[in-house]
N, C-alpha and C. Protein backbone atom coordinates (compact mmCIF):
# COMPACT_ATOMS: atom_id res chain seq x y z
N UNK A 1 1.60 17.73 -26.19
CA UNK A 1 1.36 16.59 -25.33
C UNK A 1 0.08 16.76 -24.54
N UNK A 2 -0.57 15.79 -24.34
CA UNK A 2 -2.12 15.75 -23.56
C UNK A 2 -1.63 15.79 -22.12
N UNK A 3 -0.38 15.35 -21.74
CA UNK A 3 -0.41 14.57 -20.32
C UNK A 3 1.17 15.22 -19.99
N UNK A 4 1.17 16.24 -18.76
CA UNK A 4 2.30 16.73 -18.57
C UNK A 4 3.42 16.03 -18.42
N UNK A 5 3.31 14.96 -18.03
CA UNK A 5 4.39 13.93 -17.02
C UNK A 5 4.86 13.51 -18.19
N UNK A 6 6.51 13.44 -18.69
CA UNK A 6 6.89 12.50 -19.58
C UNK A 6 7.10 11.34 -19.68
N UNK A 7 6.97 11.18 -20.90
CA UNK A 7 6.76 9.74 -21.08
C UNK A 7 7.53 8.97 -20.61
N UNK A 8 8.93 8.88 -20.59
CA UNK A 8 9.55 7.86 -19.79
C UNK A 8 9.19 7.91 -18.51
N UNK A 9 8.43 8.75 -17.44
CA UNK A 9 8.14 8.60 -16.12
C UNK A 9 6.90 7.98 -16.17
N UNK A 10 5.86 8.38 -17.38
CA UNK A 10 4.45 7.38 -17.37
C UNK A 10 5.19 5.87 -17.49
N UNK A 11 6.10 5.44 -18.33
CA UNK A 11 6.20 3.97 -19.05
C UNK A 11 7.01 3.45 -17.21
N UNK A 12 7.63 4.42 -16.40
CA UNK A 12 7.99 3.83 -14.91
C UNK A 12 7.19 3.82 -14.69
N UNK A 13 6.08 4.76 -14.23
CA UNK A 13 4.97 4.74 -12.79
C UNK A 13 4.04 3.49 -13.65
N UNK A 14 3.67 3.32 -15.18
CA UNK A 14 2.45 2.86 -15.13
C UNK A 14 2.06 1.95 -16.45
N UNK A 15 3.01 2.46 -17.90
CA UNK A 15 2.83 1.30 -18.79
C UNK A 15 3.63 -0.09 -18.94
N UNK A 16 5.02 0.39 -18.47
CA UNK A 16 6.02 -0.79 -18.36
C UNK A 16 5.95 -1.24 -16.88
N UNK A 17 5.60 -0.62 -15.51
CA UNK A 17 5.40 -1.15 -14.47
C UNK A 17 4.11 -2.85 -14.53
N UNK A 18 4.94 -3.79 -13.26
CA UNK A 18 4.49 -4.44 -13.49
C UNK A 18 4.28 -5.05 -11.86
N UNK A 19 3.53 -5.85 -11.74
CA UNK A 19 3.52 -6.33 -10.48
C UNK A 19 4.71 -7.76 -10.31
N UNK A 20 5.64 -7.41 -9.54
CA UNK A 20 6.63 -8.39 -9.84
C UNK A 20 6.16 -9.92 -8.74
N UNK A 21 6.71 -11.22 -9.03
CA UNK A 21 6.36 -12.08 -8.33
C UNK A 21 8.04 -12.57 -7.89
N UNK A 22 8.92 -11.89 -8.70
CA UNK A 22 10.61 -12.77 -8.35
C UNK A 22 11.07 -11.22 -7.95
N UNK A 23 12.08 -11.72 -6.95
CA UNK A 23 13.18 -10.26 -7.11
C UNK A 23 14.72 -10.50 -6.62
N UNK A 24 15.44 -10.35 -7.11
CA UNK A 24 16.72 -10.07 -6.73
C UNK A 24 16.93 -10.34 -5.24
N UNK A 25 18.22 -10.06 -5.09
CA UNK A 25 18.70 -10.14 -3.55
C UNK A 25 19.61 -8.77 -3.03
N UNK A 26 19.07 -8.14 -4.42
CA UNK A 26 19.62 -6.90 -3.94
C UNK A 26 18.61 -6.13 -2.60
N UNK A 27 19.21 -5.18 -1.52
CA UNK A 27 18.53 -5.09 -0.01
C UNK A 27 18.06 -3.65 -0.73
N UNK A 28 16.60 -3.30 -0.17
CA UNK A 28 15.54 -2.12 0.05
C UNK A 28 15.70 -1.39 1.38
N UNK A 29 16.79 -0.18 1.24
CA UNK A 29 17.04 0.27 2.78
C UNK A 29 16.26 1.39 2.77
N UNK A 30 15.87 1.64 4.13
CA UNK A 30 15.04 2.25 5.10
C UNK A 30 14.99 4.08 4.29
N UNK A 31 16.24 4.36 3.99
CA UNK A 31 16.14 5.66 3.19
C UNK A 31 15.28 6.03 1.72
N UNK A 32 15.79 4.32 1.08
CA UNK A 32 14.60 4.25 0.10
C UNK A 32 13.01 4.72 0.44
N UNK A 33 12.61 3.63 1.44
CA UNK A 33 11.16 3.21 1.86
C UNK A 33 11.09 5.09 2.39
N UNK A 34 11.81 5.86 3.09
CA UNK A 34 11.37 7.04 3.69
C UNK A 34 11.05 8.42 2.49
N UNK A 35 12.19 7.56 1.39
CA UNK A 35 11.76 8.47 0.29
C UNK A 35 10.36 8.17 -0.75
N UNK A 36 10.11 7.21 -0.51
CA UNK A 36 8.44 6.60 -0.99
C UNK A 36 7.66 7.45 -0.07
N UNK A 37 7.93 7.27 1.29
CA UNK A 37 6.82 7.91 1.87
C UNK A 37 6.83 9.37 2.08
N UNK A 38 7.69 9.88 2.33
CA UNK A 38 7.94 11.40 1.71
C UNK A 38 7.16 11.98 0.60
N UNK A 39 7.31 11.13 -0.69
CA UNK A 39 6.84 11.70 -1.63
C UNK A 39 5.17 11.49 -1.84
N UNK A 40 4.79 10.56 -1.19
CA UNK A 40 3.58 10.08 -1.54
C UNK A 40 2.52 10.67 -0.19
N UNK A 41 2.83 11.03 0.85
CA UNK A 41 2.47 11.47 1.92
C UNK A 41 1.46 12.62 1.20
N UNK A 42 1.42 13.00 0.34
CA UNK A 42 0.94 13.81 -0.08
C UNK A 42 -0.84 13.71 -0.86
N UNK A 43 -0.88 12.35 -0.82
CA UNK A 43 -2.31 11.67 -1.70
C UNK A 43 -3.55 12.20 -0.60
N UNK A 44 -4.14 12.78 -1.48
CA UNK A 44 -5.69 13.12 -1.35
C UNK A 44 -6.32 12.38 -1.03
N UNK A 45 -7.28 12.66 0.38
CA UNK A 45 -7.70 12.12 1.26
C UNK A 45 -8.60 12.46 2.05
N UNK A 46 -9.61 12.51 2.13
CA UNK A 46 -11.21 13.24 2.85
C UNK A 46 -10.73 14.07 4.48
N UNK A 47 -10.61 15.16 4.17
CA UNK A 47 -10.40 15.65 5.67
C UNK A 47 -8.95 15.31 6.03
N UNK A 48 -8.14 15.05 4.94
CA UNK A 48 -6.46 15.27 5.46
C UNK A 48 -6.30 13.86 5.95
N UNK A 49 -7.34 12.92 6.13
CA UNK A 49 -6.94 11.75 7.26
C UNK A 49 -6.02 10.98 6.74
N UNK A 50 -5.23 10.34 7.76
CA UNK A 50 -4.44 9.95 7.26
C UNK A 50 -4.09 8.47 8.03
N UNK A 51 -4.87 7.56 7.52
CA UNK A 51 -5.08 6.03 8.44
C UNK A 51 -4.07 4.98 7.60
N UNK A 52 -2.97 5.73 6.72
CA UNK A 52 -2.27 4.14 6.52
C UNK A 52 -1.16 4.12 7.54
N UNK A 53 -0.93 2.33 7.60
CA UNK A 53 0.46 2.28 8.64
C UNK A 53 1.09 1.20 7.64
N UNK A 54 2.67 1.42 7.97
CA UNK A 54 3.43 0.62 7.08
C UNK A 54 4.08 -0.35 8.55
N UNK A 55 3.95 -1.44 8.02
CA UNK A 55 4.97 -2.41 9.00
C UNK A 55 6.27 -2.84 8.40
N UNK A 56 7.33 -2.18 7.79
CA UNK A 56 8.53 -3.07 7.57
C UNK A 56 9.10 -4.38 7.99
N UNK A 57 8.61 -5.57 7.43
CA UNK A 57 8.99 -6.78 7.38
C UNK A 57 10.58 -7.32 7.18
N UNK A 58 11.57 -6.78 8.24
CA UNK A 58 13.10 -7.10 7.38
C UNK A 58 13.30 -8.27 8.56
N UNK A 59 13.07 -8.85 9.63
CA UNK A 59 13.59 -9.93 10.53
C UNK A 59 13.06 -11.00 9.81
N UNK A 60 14.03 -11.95 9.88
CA UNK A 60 13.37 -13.43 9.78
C UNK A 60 12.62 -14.29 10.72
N UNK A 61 12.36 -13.24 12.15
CA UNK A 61 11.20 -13.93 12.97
C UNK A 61 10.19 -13.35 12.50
N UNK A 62 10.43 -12.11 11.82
CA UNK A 62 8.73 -11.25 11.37
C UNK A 62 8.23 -12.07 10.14
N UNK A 63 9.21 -12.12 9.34
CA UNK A 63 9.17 -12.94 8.24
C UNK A 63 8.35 -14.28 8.33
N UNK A 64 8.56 -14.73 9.20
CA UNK A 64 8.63 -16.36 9.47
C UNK A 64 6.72 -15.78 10.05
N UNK A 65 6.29 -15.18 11.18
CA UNK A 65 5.28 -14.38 11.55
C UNK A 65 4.23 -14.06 10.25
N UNK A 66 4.94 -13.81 9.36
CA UNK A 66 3.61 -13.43 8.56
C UNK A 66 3.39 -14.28 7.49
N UNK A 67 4.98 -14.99 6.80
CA UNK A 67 4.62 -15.79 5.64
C UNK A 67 3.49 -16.67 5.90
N UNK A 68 3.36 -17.69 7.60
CA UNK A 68 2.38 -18.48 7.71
C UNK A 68 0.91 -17.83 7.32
N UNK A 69 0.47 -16.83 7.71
CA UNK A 69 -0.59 -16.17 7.28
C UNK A 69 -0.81 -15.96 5.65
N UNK A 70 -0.35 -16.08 4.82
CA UNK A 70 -0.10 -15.45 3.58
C UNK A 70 -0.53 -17.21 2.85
N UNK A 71 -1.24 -16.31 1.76
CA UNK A 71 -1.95 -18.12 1.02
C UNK A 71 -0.82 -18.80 0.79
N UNK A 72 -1.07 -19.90 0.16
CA UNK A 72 0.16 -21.32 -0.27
C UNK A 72 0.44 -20.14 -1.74
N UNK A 73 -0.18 -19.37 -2.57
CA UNK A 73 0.74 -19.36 -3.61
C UNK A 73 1.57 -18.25 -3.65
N UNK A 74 1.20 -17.31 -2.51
CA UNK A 74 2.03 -16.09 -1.92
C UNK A 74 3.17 -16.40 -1.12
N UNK A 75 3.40 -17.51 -0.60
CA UNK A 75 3.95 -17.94 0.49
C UNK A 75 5.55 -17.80 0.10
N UNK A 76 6.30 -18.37 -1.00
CA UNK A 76 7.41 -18.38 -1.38
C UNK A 76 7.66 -16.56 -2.02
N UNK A 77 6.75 -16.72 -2.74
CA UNK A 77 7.55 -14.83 -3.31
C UNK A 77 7.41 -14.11 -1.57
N UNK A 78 7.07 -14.27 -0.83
CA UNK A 78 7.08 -13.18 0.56
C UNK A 78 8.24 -14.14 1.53
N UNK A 79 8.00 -15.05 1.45
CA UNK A 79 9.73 -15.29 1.85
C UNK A 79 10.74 -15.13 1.47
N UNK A 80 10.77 -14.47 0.25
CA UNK A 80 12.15 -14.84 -0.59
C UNK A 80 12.28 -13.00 -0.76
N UNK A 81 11.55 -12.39 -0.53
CA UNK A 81 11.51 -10.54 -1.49
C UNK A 81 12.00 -9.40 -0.52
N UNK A 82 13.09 -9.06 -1.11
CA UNK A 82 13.73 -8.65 -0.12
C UNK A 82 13.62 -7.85 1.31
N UNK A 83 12.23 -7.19 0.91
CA UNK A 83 11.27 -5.97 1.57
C UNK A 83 10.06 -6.80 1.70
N UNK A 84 9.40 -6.70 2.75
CA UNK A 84 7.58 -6.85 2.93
C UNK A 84 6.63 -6.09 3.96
N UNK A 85 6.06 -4.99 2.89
CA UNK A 85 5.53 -3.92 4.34
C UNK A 85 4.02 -4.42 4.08
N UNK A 86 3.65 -4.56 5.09
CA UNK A 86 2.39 -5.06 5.85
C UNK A 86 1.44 -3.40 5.96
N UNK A 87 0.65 -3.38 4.99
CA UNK A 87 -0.23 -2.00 4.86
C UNK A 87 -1.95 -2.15 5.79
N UNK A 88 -1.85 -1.45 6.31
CA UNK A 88 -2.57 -0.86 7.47
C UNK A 88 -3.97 -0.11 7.34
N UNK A 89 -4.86 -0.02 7.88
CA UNK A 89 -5.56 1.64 7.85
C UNK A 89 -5.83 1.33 9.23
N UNK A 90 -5.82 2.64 10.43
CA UNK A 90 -5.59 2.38 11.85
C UNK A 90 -7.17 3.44 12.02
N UNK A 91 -7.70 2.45 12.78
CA UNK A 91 -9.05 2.80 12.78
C UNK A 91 -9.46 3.82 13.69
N UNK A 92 -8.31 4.46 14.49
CA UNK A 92 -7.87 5.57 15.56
C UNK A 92 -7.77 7.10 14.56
N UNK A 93 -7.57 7.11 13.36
CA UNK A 93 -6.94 7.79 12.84
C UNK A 93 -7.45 9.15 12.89
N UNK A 94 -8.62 9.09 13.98
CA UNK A 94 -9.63 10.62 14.17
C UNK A 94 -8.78 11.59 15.34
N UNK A 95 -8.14 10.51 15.97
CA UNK A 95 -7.05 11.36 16.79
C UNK A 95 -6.34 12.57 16.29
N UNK A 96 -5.38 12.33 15.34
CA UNK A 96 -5.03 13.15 14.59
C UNK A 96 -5.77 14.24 13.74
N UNK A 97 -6.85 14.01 13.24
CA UNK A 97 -7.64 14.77 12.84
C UNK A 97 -7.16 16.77 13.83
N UNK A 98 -7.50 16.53 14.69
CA UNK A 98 -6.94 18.36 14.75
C UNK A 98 -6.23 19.02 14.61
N UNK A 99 -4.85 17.88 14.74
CA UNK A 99 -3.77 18.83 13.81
C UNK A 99 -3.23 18.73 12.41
N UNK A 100 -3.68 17.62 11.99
CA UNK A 100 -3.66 17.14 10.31
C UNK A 100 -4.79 18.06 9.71
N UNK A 101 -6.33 18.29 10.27
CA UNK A 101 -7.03 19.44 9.62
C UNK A 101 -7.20 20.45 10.60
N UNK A 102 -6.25 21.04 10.62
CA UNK A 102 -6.85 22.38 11.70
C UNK A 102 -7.81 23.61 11.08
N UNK A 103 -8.19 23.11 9.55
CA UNK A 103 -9.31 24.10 9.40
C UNK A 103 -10.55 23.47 9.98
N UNK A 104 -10.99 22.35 10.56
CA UNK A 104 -12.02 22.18 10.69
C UNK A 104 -12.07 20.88 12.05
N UNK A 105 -11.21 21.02 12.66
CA UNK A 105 -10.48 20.12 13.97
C UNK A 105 -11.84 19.40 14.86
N UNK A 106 -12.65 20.16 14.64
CA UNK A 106 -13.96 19.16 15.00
C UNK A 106 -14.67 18.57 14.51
N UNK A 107 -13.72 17.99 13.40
CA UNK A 107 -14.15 17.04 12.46
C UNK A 107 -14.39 15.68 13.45
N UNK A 108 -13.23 15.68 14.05
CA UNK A 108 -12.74 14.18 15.08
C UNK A 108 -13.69 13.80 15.46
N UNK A 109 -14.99 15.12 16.17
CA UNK A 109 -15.96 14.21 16.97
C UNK A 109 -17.09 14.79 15.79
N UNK A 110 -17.03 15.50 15.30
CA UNK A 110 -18.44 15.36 14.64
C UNK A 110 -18.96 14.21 13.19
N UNK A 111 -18.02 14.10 12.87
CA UNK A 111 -17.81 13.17 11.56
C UNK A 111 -17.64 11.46 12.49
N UNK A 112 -16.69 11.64 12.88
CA UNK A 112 -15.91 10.29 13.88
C UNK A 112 -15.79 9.71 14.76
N UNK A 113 -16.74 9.81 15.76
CA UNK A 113 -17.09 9.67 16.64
C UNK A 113 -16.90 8.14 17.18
N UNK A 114 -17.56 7.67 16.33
CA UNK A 114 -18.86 6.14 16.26
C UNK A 114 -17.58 5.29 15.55
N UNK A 115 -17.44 4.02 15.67
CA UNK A 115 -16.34 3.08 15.35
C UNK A 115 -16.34 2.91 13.54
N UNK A 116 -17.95 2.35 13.83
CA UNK A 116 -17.75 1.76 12.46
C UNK A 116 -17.68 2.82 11.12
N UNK A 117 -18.20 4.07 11.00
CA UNK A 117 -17.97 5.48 10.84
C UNK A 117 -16.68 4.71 10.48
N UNK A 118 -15.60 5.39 11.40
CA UNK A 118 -14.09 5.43 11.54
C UNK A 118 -13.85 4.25 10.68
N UNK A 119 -13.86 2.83 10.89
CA UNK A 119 -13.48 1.90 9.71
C UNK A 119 -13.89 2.13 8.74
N UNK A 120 -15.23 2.28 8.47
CA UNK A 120 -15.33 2.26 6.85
C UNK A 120 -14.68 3.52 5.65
N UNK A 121 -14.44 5.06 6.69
CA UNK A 121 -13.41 5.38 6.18
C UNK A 121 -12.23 5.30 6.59
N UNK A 122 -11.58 4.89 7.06
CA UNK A 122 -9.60 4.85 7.25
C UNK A 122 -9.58 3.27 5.86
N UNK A 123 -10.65 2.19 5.93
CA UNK A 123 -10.54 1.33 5.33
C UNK A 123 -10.64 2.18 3.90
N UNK A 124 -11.24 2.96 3.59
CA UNK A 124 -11.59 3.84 1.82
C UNK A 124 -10.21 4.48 1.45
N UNK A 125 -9.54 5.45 2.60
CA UNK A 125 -8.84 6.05 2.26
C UNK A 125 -7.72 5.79 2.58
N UNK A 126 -7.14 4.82 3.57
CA UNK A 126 -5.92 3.69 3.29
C UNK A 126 -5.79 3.11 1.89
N UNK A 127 -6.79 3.05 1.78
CA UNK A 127 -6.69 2.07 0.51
C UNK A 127 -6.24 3.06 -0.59
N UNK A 128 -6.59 4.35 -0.78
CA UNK A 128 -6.28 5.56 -1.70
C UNK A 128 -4.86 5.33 -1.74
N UNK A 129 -4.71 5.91 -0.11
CA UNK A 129 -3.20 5.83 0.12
C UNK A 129 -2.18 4.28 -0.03
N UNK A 130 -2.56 3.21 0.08
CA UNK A 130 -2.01 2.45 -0.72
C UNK A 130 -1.95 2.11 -2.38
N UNK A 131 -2.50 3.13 -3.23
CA UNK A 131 -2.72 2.95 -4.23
C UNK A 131 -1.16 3.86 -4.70
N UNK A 132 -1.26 4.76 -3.86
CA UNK A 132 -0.17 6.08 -4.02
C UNK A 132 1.14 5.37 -3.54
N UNK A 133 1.24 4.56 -2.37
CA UNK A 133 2.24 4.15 -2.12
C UNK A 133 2.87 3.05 -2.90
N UNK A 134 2.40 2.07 -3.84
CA UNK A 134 2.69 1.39 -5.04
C UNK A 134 3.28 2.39 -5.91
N UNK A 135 2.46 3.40 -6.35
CA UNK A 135 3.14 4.30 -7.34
C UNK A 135 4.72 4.47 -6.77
N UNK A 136 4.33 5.07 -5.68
CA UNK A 136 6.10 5.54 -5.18
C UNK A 136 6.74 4.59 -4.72
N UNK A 137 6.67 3.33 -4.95
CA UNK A 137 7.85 2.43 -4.94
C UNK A 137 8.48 2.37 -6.37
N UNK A 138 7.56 2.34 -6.97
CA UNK A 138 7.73 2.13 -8.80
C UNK A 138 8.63 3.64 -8.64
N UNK A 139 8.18 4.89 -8.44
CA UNK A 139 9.11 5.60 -8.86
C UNK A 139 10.67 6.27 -7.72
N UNK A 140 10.71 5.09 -7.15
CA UNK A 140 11.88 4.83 -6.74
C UNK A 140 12.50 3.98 -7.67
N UNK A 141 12.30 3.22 -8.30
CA UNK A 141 12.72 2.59 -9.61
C UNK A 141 12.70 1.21 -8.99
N UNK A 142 12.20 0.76 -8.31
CA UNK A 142 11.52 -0.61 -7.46
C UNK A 142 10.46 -0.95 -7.98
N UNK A 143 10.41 -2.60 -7.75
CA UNK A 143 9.08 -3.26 -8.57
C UNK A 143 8.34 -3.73 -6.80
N UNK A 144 6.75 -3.66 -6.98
CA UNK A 144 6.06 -4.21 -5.85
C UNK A 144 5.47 -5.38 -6.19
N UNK A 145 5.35 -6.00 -5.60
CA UNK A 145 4.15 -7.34 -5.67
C UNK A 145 3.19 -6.82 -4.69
N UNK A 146 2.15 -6.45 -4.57
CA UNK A 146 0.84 -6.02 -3.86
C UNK A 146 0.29 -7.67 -4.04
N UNK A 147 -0.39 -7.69 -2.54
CA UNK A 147 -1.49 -9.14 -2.38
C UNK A 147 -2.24 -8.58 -1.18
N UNK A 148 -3.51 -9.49 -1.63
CA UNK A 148 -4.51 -9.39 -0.90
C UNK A 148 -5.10 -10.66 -0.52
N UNK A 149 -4.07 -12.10 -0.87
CA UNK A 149 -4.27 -13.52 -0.77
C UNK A 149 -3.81 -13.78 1.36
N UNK A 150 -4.38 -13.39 1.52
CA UNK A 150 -3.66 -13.38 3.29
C UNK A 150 -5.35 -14.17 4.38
N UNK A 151 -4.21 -14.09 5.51
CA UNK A 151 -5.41 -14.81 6.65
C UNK A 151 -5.49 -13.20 7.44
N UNK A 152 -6.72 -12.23 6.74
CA UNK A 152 -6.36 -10.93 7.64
C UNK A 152 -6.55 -11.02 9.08
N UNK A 153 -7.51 -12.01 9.64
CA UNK A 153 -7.75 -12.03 10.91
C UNK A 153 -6.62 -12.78 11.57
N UNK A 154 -5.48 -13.21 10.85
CA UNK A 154 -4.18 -13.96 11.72
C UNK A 154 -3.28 -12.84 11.69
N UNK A 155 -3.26 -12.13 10.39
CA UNK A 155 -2.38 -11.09 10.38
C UNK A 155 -2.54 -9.78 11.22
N UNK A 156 -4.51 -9.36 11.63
CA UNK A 156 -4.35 -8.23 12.42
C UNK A 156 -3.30 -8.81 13.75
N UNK A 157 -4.20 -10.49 14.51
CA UNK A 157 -3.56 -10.43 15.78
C UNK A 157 -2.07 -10.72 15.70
N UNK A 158 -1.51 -10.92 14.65
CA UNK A 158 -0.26 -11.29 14.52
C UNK A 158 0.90 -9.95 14.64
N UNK A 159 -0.01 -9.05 14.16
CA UNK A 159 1.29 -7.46 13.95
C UNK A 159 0.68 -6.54 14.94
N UNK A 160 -1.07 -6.65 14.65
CA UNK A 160 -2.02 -5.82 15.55
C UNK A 160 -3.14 -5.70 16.57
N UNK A 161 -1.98 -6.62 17.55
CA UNK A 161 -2.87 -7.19 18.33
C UNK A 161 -3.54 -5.74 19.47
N UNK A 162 -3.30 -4.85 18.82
CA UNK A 162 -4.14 -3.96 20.34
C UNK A 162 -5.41 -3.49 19.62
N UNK A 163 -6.22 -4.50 18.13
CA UNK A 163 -7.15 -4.59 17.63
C UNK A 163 -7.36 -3.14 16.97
N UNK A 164 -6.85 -1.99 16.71
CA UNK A 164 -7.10 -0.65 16.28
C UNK A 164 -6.80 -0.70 14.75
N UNK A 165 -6.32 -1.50 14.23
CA UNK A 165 -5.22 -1.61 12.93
C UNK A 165 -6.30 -2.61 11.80
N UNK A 166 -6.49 -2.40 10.86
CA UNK A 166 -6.63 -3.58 9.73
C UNK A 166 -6.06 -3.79 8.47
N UNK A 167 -5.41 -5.01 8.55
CA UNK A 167 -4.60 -4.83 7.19
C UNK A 167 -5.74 -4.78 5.79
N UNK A 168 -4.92 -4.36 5.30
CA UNK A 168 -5.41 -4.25 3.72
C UNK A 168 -4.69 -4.91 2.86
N UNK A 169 -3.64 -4.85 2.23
CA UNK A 169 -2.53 -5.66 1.64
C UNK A 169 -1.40 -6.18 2.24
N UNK A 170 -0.64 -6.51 1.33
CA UNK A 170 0.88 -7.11 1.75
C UNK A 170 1.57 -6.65 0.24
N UNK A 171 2.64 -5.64 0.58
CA UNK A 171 3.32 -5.52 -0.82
C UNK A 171 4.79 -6.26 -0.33
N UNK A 172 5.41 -6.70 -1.66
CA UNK A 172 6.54 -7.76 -1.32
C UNK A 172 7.19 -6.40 -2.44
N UNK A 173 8.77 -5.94 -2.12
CA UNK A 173 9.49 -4.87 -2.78
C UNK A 173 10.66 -5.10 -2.61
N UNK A 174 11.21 -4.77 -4.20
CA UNK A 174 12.82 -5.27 -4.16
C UNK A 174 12.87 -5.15 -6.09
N UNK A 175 14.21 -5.19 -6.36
CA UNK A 175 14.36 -4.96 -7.81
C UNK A 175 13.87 -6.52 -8.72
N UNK A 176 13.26 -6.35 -9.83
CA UNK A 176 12.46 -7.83 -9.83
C UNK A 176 13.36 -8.75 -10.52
N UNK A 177 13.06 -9.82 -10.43
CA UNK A 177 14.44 -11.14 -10.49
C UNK A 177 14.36 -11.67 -12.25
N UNK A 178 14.60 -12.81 -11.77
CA UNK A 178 14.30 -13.66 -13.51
C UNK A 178 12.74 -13.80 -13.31
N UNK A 179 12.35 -13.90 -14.73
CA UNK A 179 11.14 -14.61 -14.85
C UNK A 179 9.79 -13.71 -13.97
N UNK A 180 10.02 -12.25 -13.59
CA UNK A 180 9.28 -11.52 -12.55
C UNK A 180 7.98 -11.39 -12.95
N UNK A 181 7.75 -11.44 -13.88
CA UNK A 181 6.23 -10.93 -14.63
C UNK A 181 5.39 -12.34 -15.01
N UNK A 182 4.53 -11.79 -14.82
CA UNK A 182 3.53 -13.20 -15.86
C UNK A 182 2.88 -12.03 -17.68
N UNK A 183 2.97 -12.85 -18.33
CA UNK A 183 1.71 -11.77 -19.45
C UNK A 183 1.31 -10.99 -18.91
N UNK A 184 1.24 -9.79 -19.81
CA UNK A 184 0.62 -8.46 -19.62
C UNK A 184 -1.35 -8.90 -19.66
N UNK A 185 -1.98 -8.70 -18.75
CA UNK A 185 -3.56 -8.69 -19.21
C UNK A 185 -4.36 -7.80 -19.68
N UNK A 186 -5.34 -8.08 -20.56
CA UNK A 186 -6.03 -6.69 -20.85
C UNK A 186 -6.79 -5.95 -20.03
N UNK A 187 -6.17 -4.79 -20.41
CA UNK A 187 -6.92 -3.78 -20.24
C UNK A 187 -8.56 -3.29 -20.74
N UNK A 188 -9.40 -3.01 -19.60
CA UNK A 188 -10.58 -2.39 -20.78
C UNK A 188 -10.34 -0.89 -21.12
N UNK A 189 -11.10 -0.87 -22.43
CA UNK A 189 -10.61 0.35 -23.04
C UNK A 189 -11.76 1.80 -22.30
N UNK A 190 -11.43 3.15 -22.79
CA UNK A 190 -11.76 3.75 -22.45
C UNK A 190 -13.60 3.84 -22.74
N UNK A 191 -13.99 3.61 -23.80
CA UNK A 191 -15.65 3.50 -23.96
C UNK A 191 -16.10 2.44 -23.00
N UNK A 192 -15.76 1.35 -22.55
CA UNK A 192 -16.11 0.56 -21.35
C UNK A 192 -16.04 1.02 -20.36
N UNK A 193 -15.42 2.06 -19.83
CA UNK A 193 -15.09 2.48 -18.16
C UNK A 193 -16.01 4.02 -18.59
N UNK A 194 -16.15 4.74 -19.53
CA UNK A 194 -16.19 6.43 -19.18
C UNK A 194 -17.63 6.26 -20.26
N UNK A 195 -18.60 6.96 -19.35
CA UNK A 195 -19.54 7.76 -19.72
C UNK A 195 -19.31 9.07 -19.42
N UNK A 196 -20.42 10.01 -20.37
CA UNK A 196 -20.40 11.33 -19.75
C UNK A 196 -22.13 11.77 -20.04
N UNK A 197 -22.39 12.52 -19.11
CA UNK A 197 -24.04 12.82 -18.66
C UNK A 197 -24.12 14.34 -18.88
């Protein structure tokens, strides 16, 4: 085999995974979501940082709070899915820096100092880390709907109003319903994406 991971865990994490748009009414409890982040807590990340925040969406006033923000064609799958965590990168995230890297703890002010510094990476490497946290819903055996169709400037002041926070996505999570998938799209193949020098 080329690829350690077996195959039935590749065809979960990544050939049969799909981005779901329907899901069940079966409920996504909190032990699940802690075992996603448990396992995924672990994604590689410049200097250990670690700028994602998850907002668990389970009230129907939070619900009601964010669907308005969310485009007209997102609007029904995020009202209806059983789970909706509101993904983050917290632009503070240099705080932590001395005890998340204590080989090099003066990273905080020498690297991080300066704001926009700080956003443009927690925004790079949130985003890593939301790439990882999709995986580990899938291998909880959960389907995600990830979107990026949102009003982000209604949604920071709406969840994050002490302005430190910027969303990045909206994943909608829950086991997927009838009709969950649209067509598979193509893929480009490997001579389109990989050179070598």
């Amino acid at each position: 085999m080329t690829l350690a991971l077996d195959p039935a865990a590749q065809d979960l994490l990544f050939r049969e995974a799909r981005t779901a748009n329907t899901f069940t009414a079966e409920p996504v409890t909190d032990e699940q979501i802690q075992a996603v982040y448990d396992l995924v807590k672990y994604a590689p990340t410049a200097f250990n940082q670690q700028p994602l925040r998850v907002v668990l969406v389970r009230s129907t006033e939070g619900r009601e709070r964010l669907v308005q923000h969310m485009s007209e064609g997102n609007q029904p799958k995020t009202s209806t899915a059983p789970l909706v965590a509101i993904l983050a990168a917290d632009n503070e995230f240099h705080e932590e820096l001395p005890t998340q890297f204590p080989v090099f703890p003066q990273a905080k002010d020498v690297f991080f100092a300066e704001r926009p510094v700080r956003e443009k990476s927690a925004a790079l490497n949130a985003a890593l880390q939301v790439g990882y946290f999709i995986i580990g819903v899938r291998a909880a055996g959960l389907a995600a709907g990830p979107m990026t169709g949102f009003d982000a400037d209604g949604i920071n002041k709406e969840f994050f109003a002490d302005g430190e926070h910027s969303v990045l996505a909206v994943v909608n999570i829950g086991r997927p319903g009838d009709n969950a998938w649209y067509p598979r799209n193509p893929r480009l193949s490997y001579d389109e994406v990989v050179t070598t020098v």
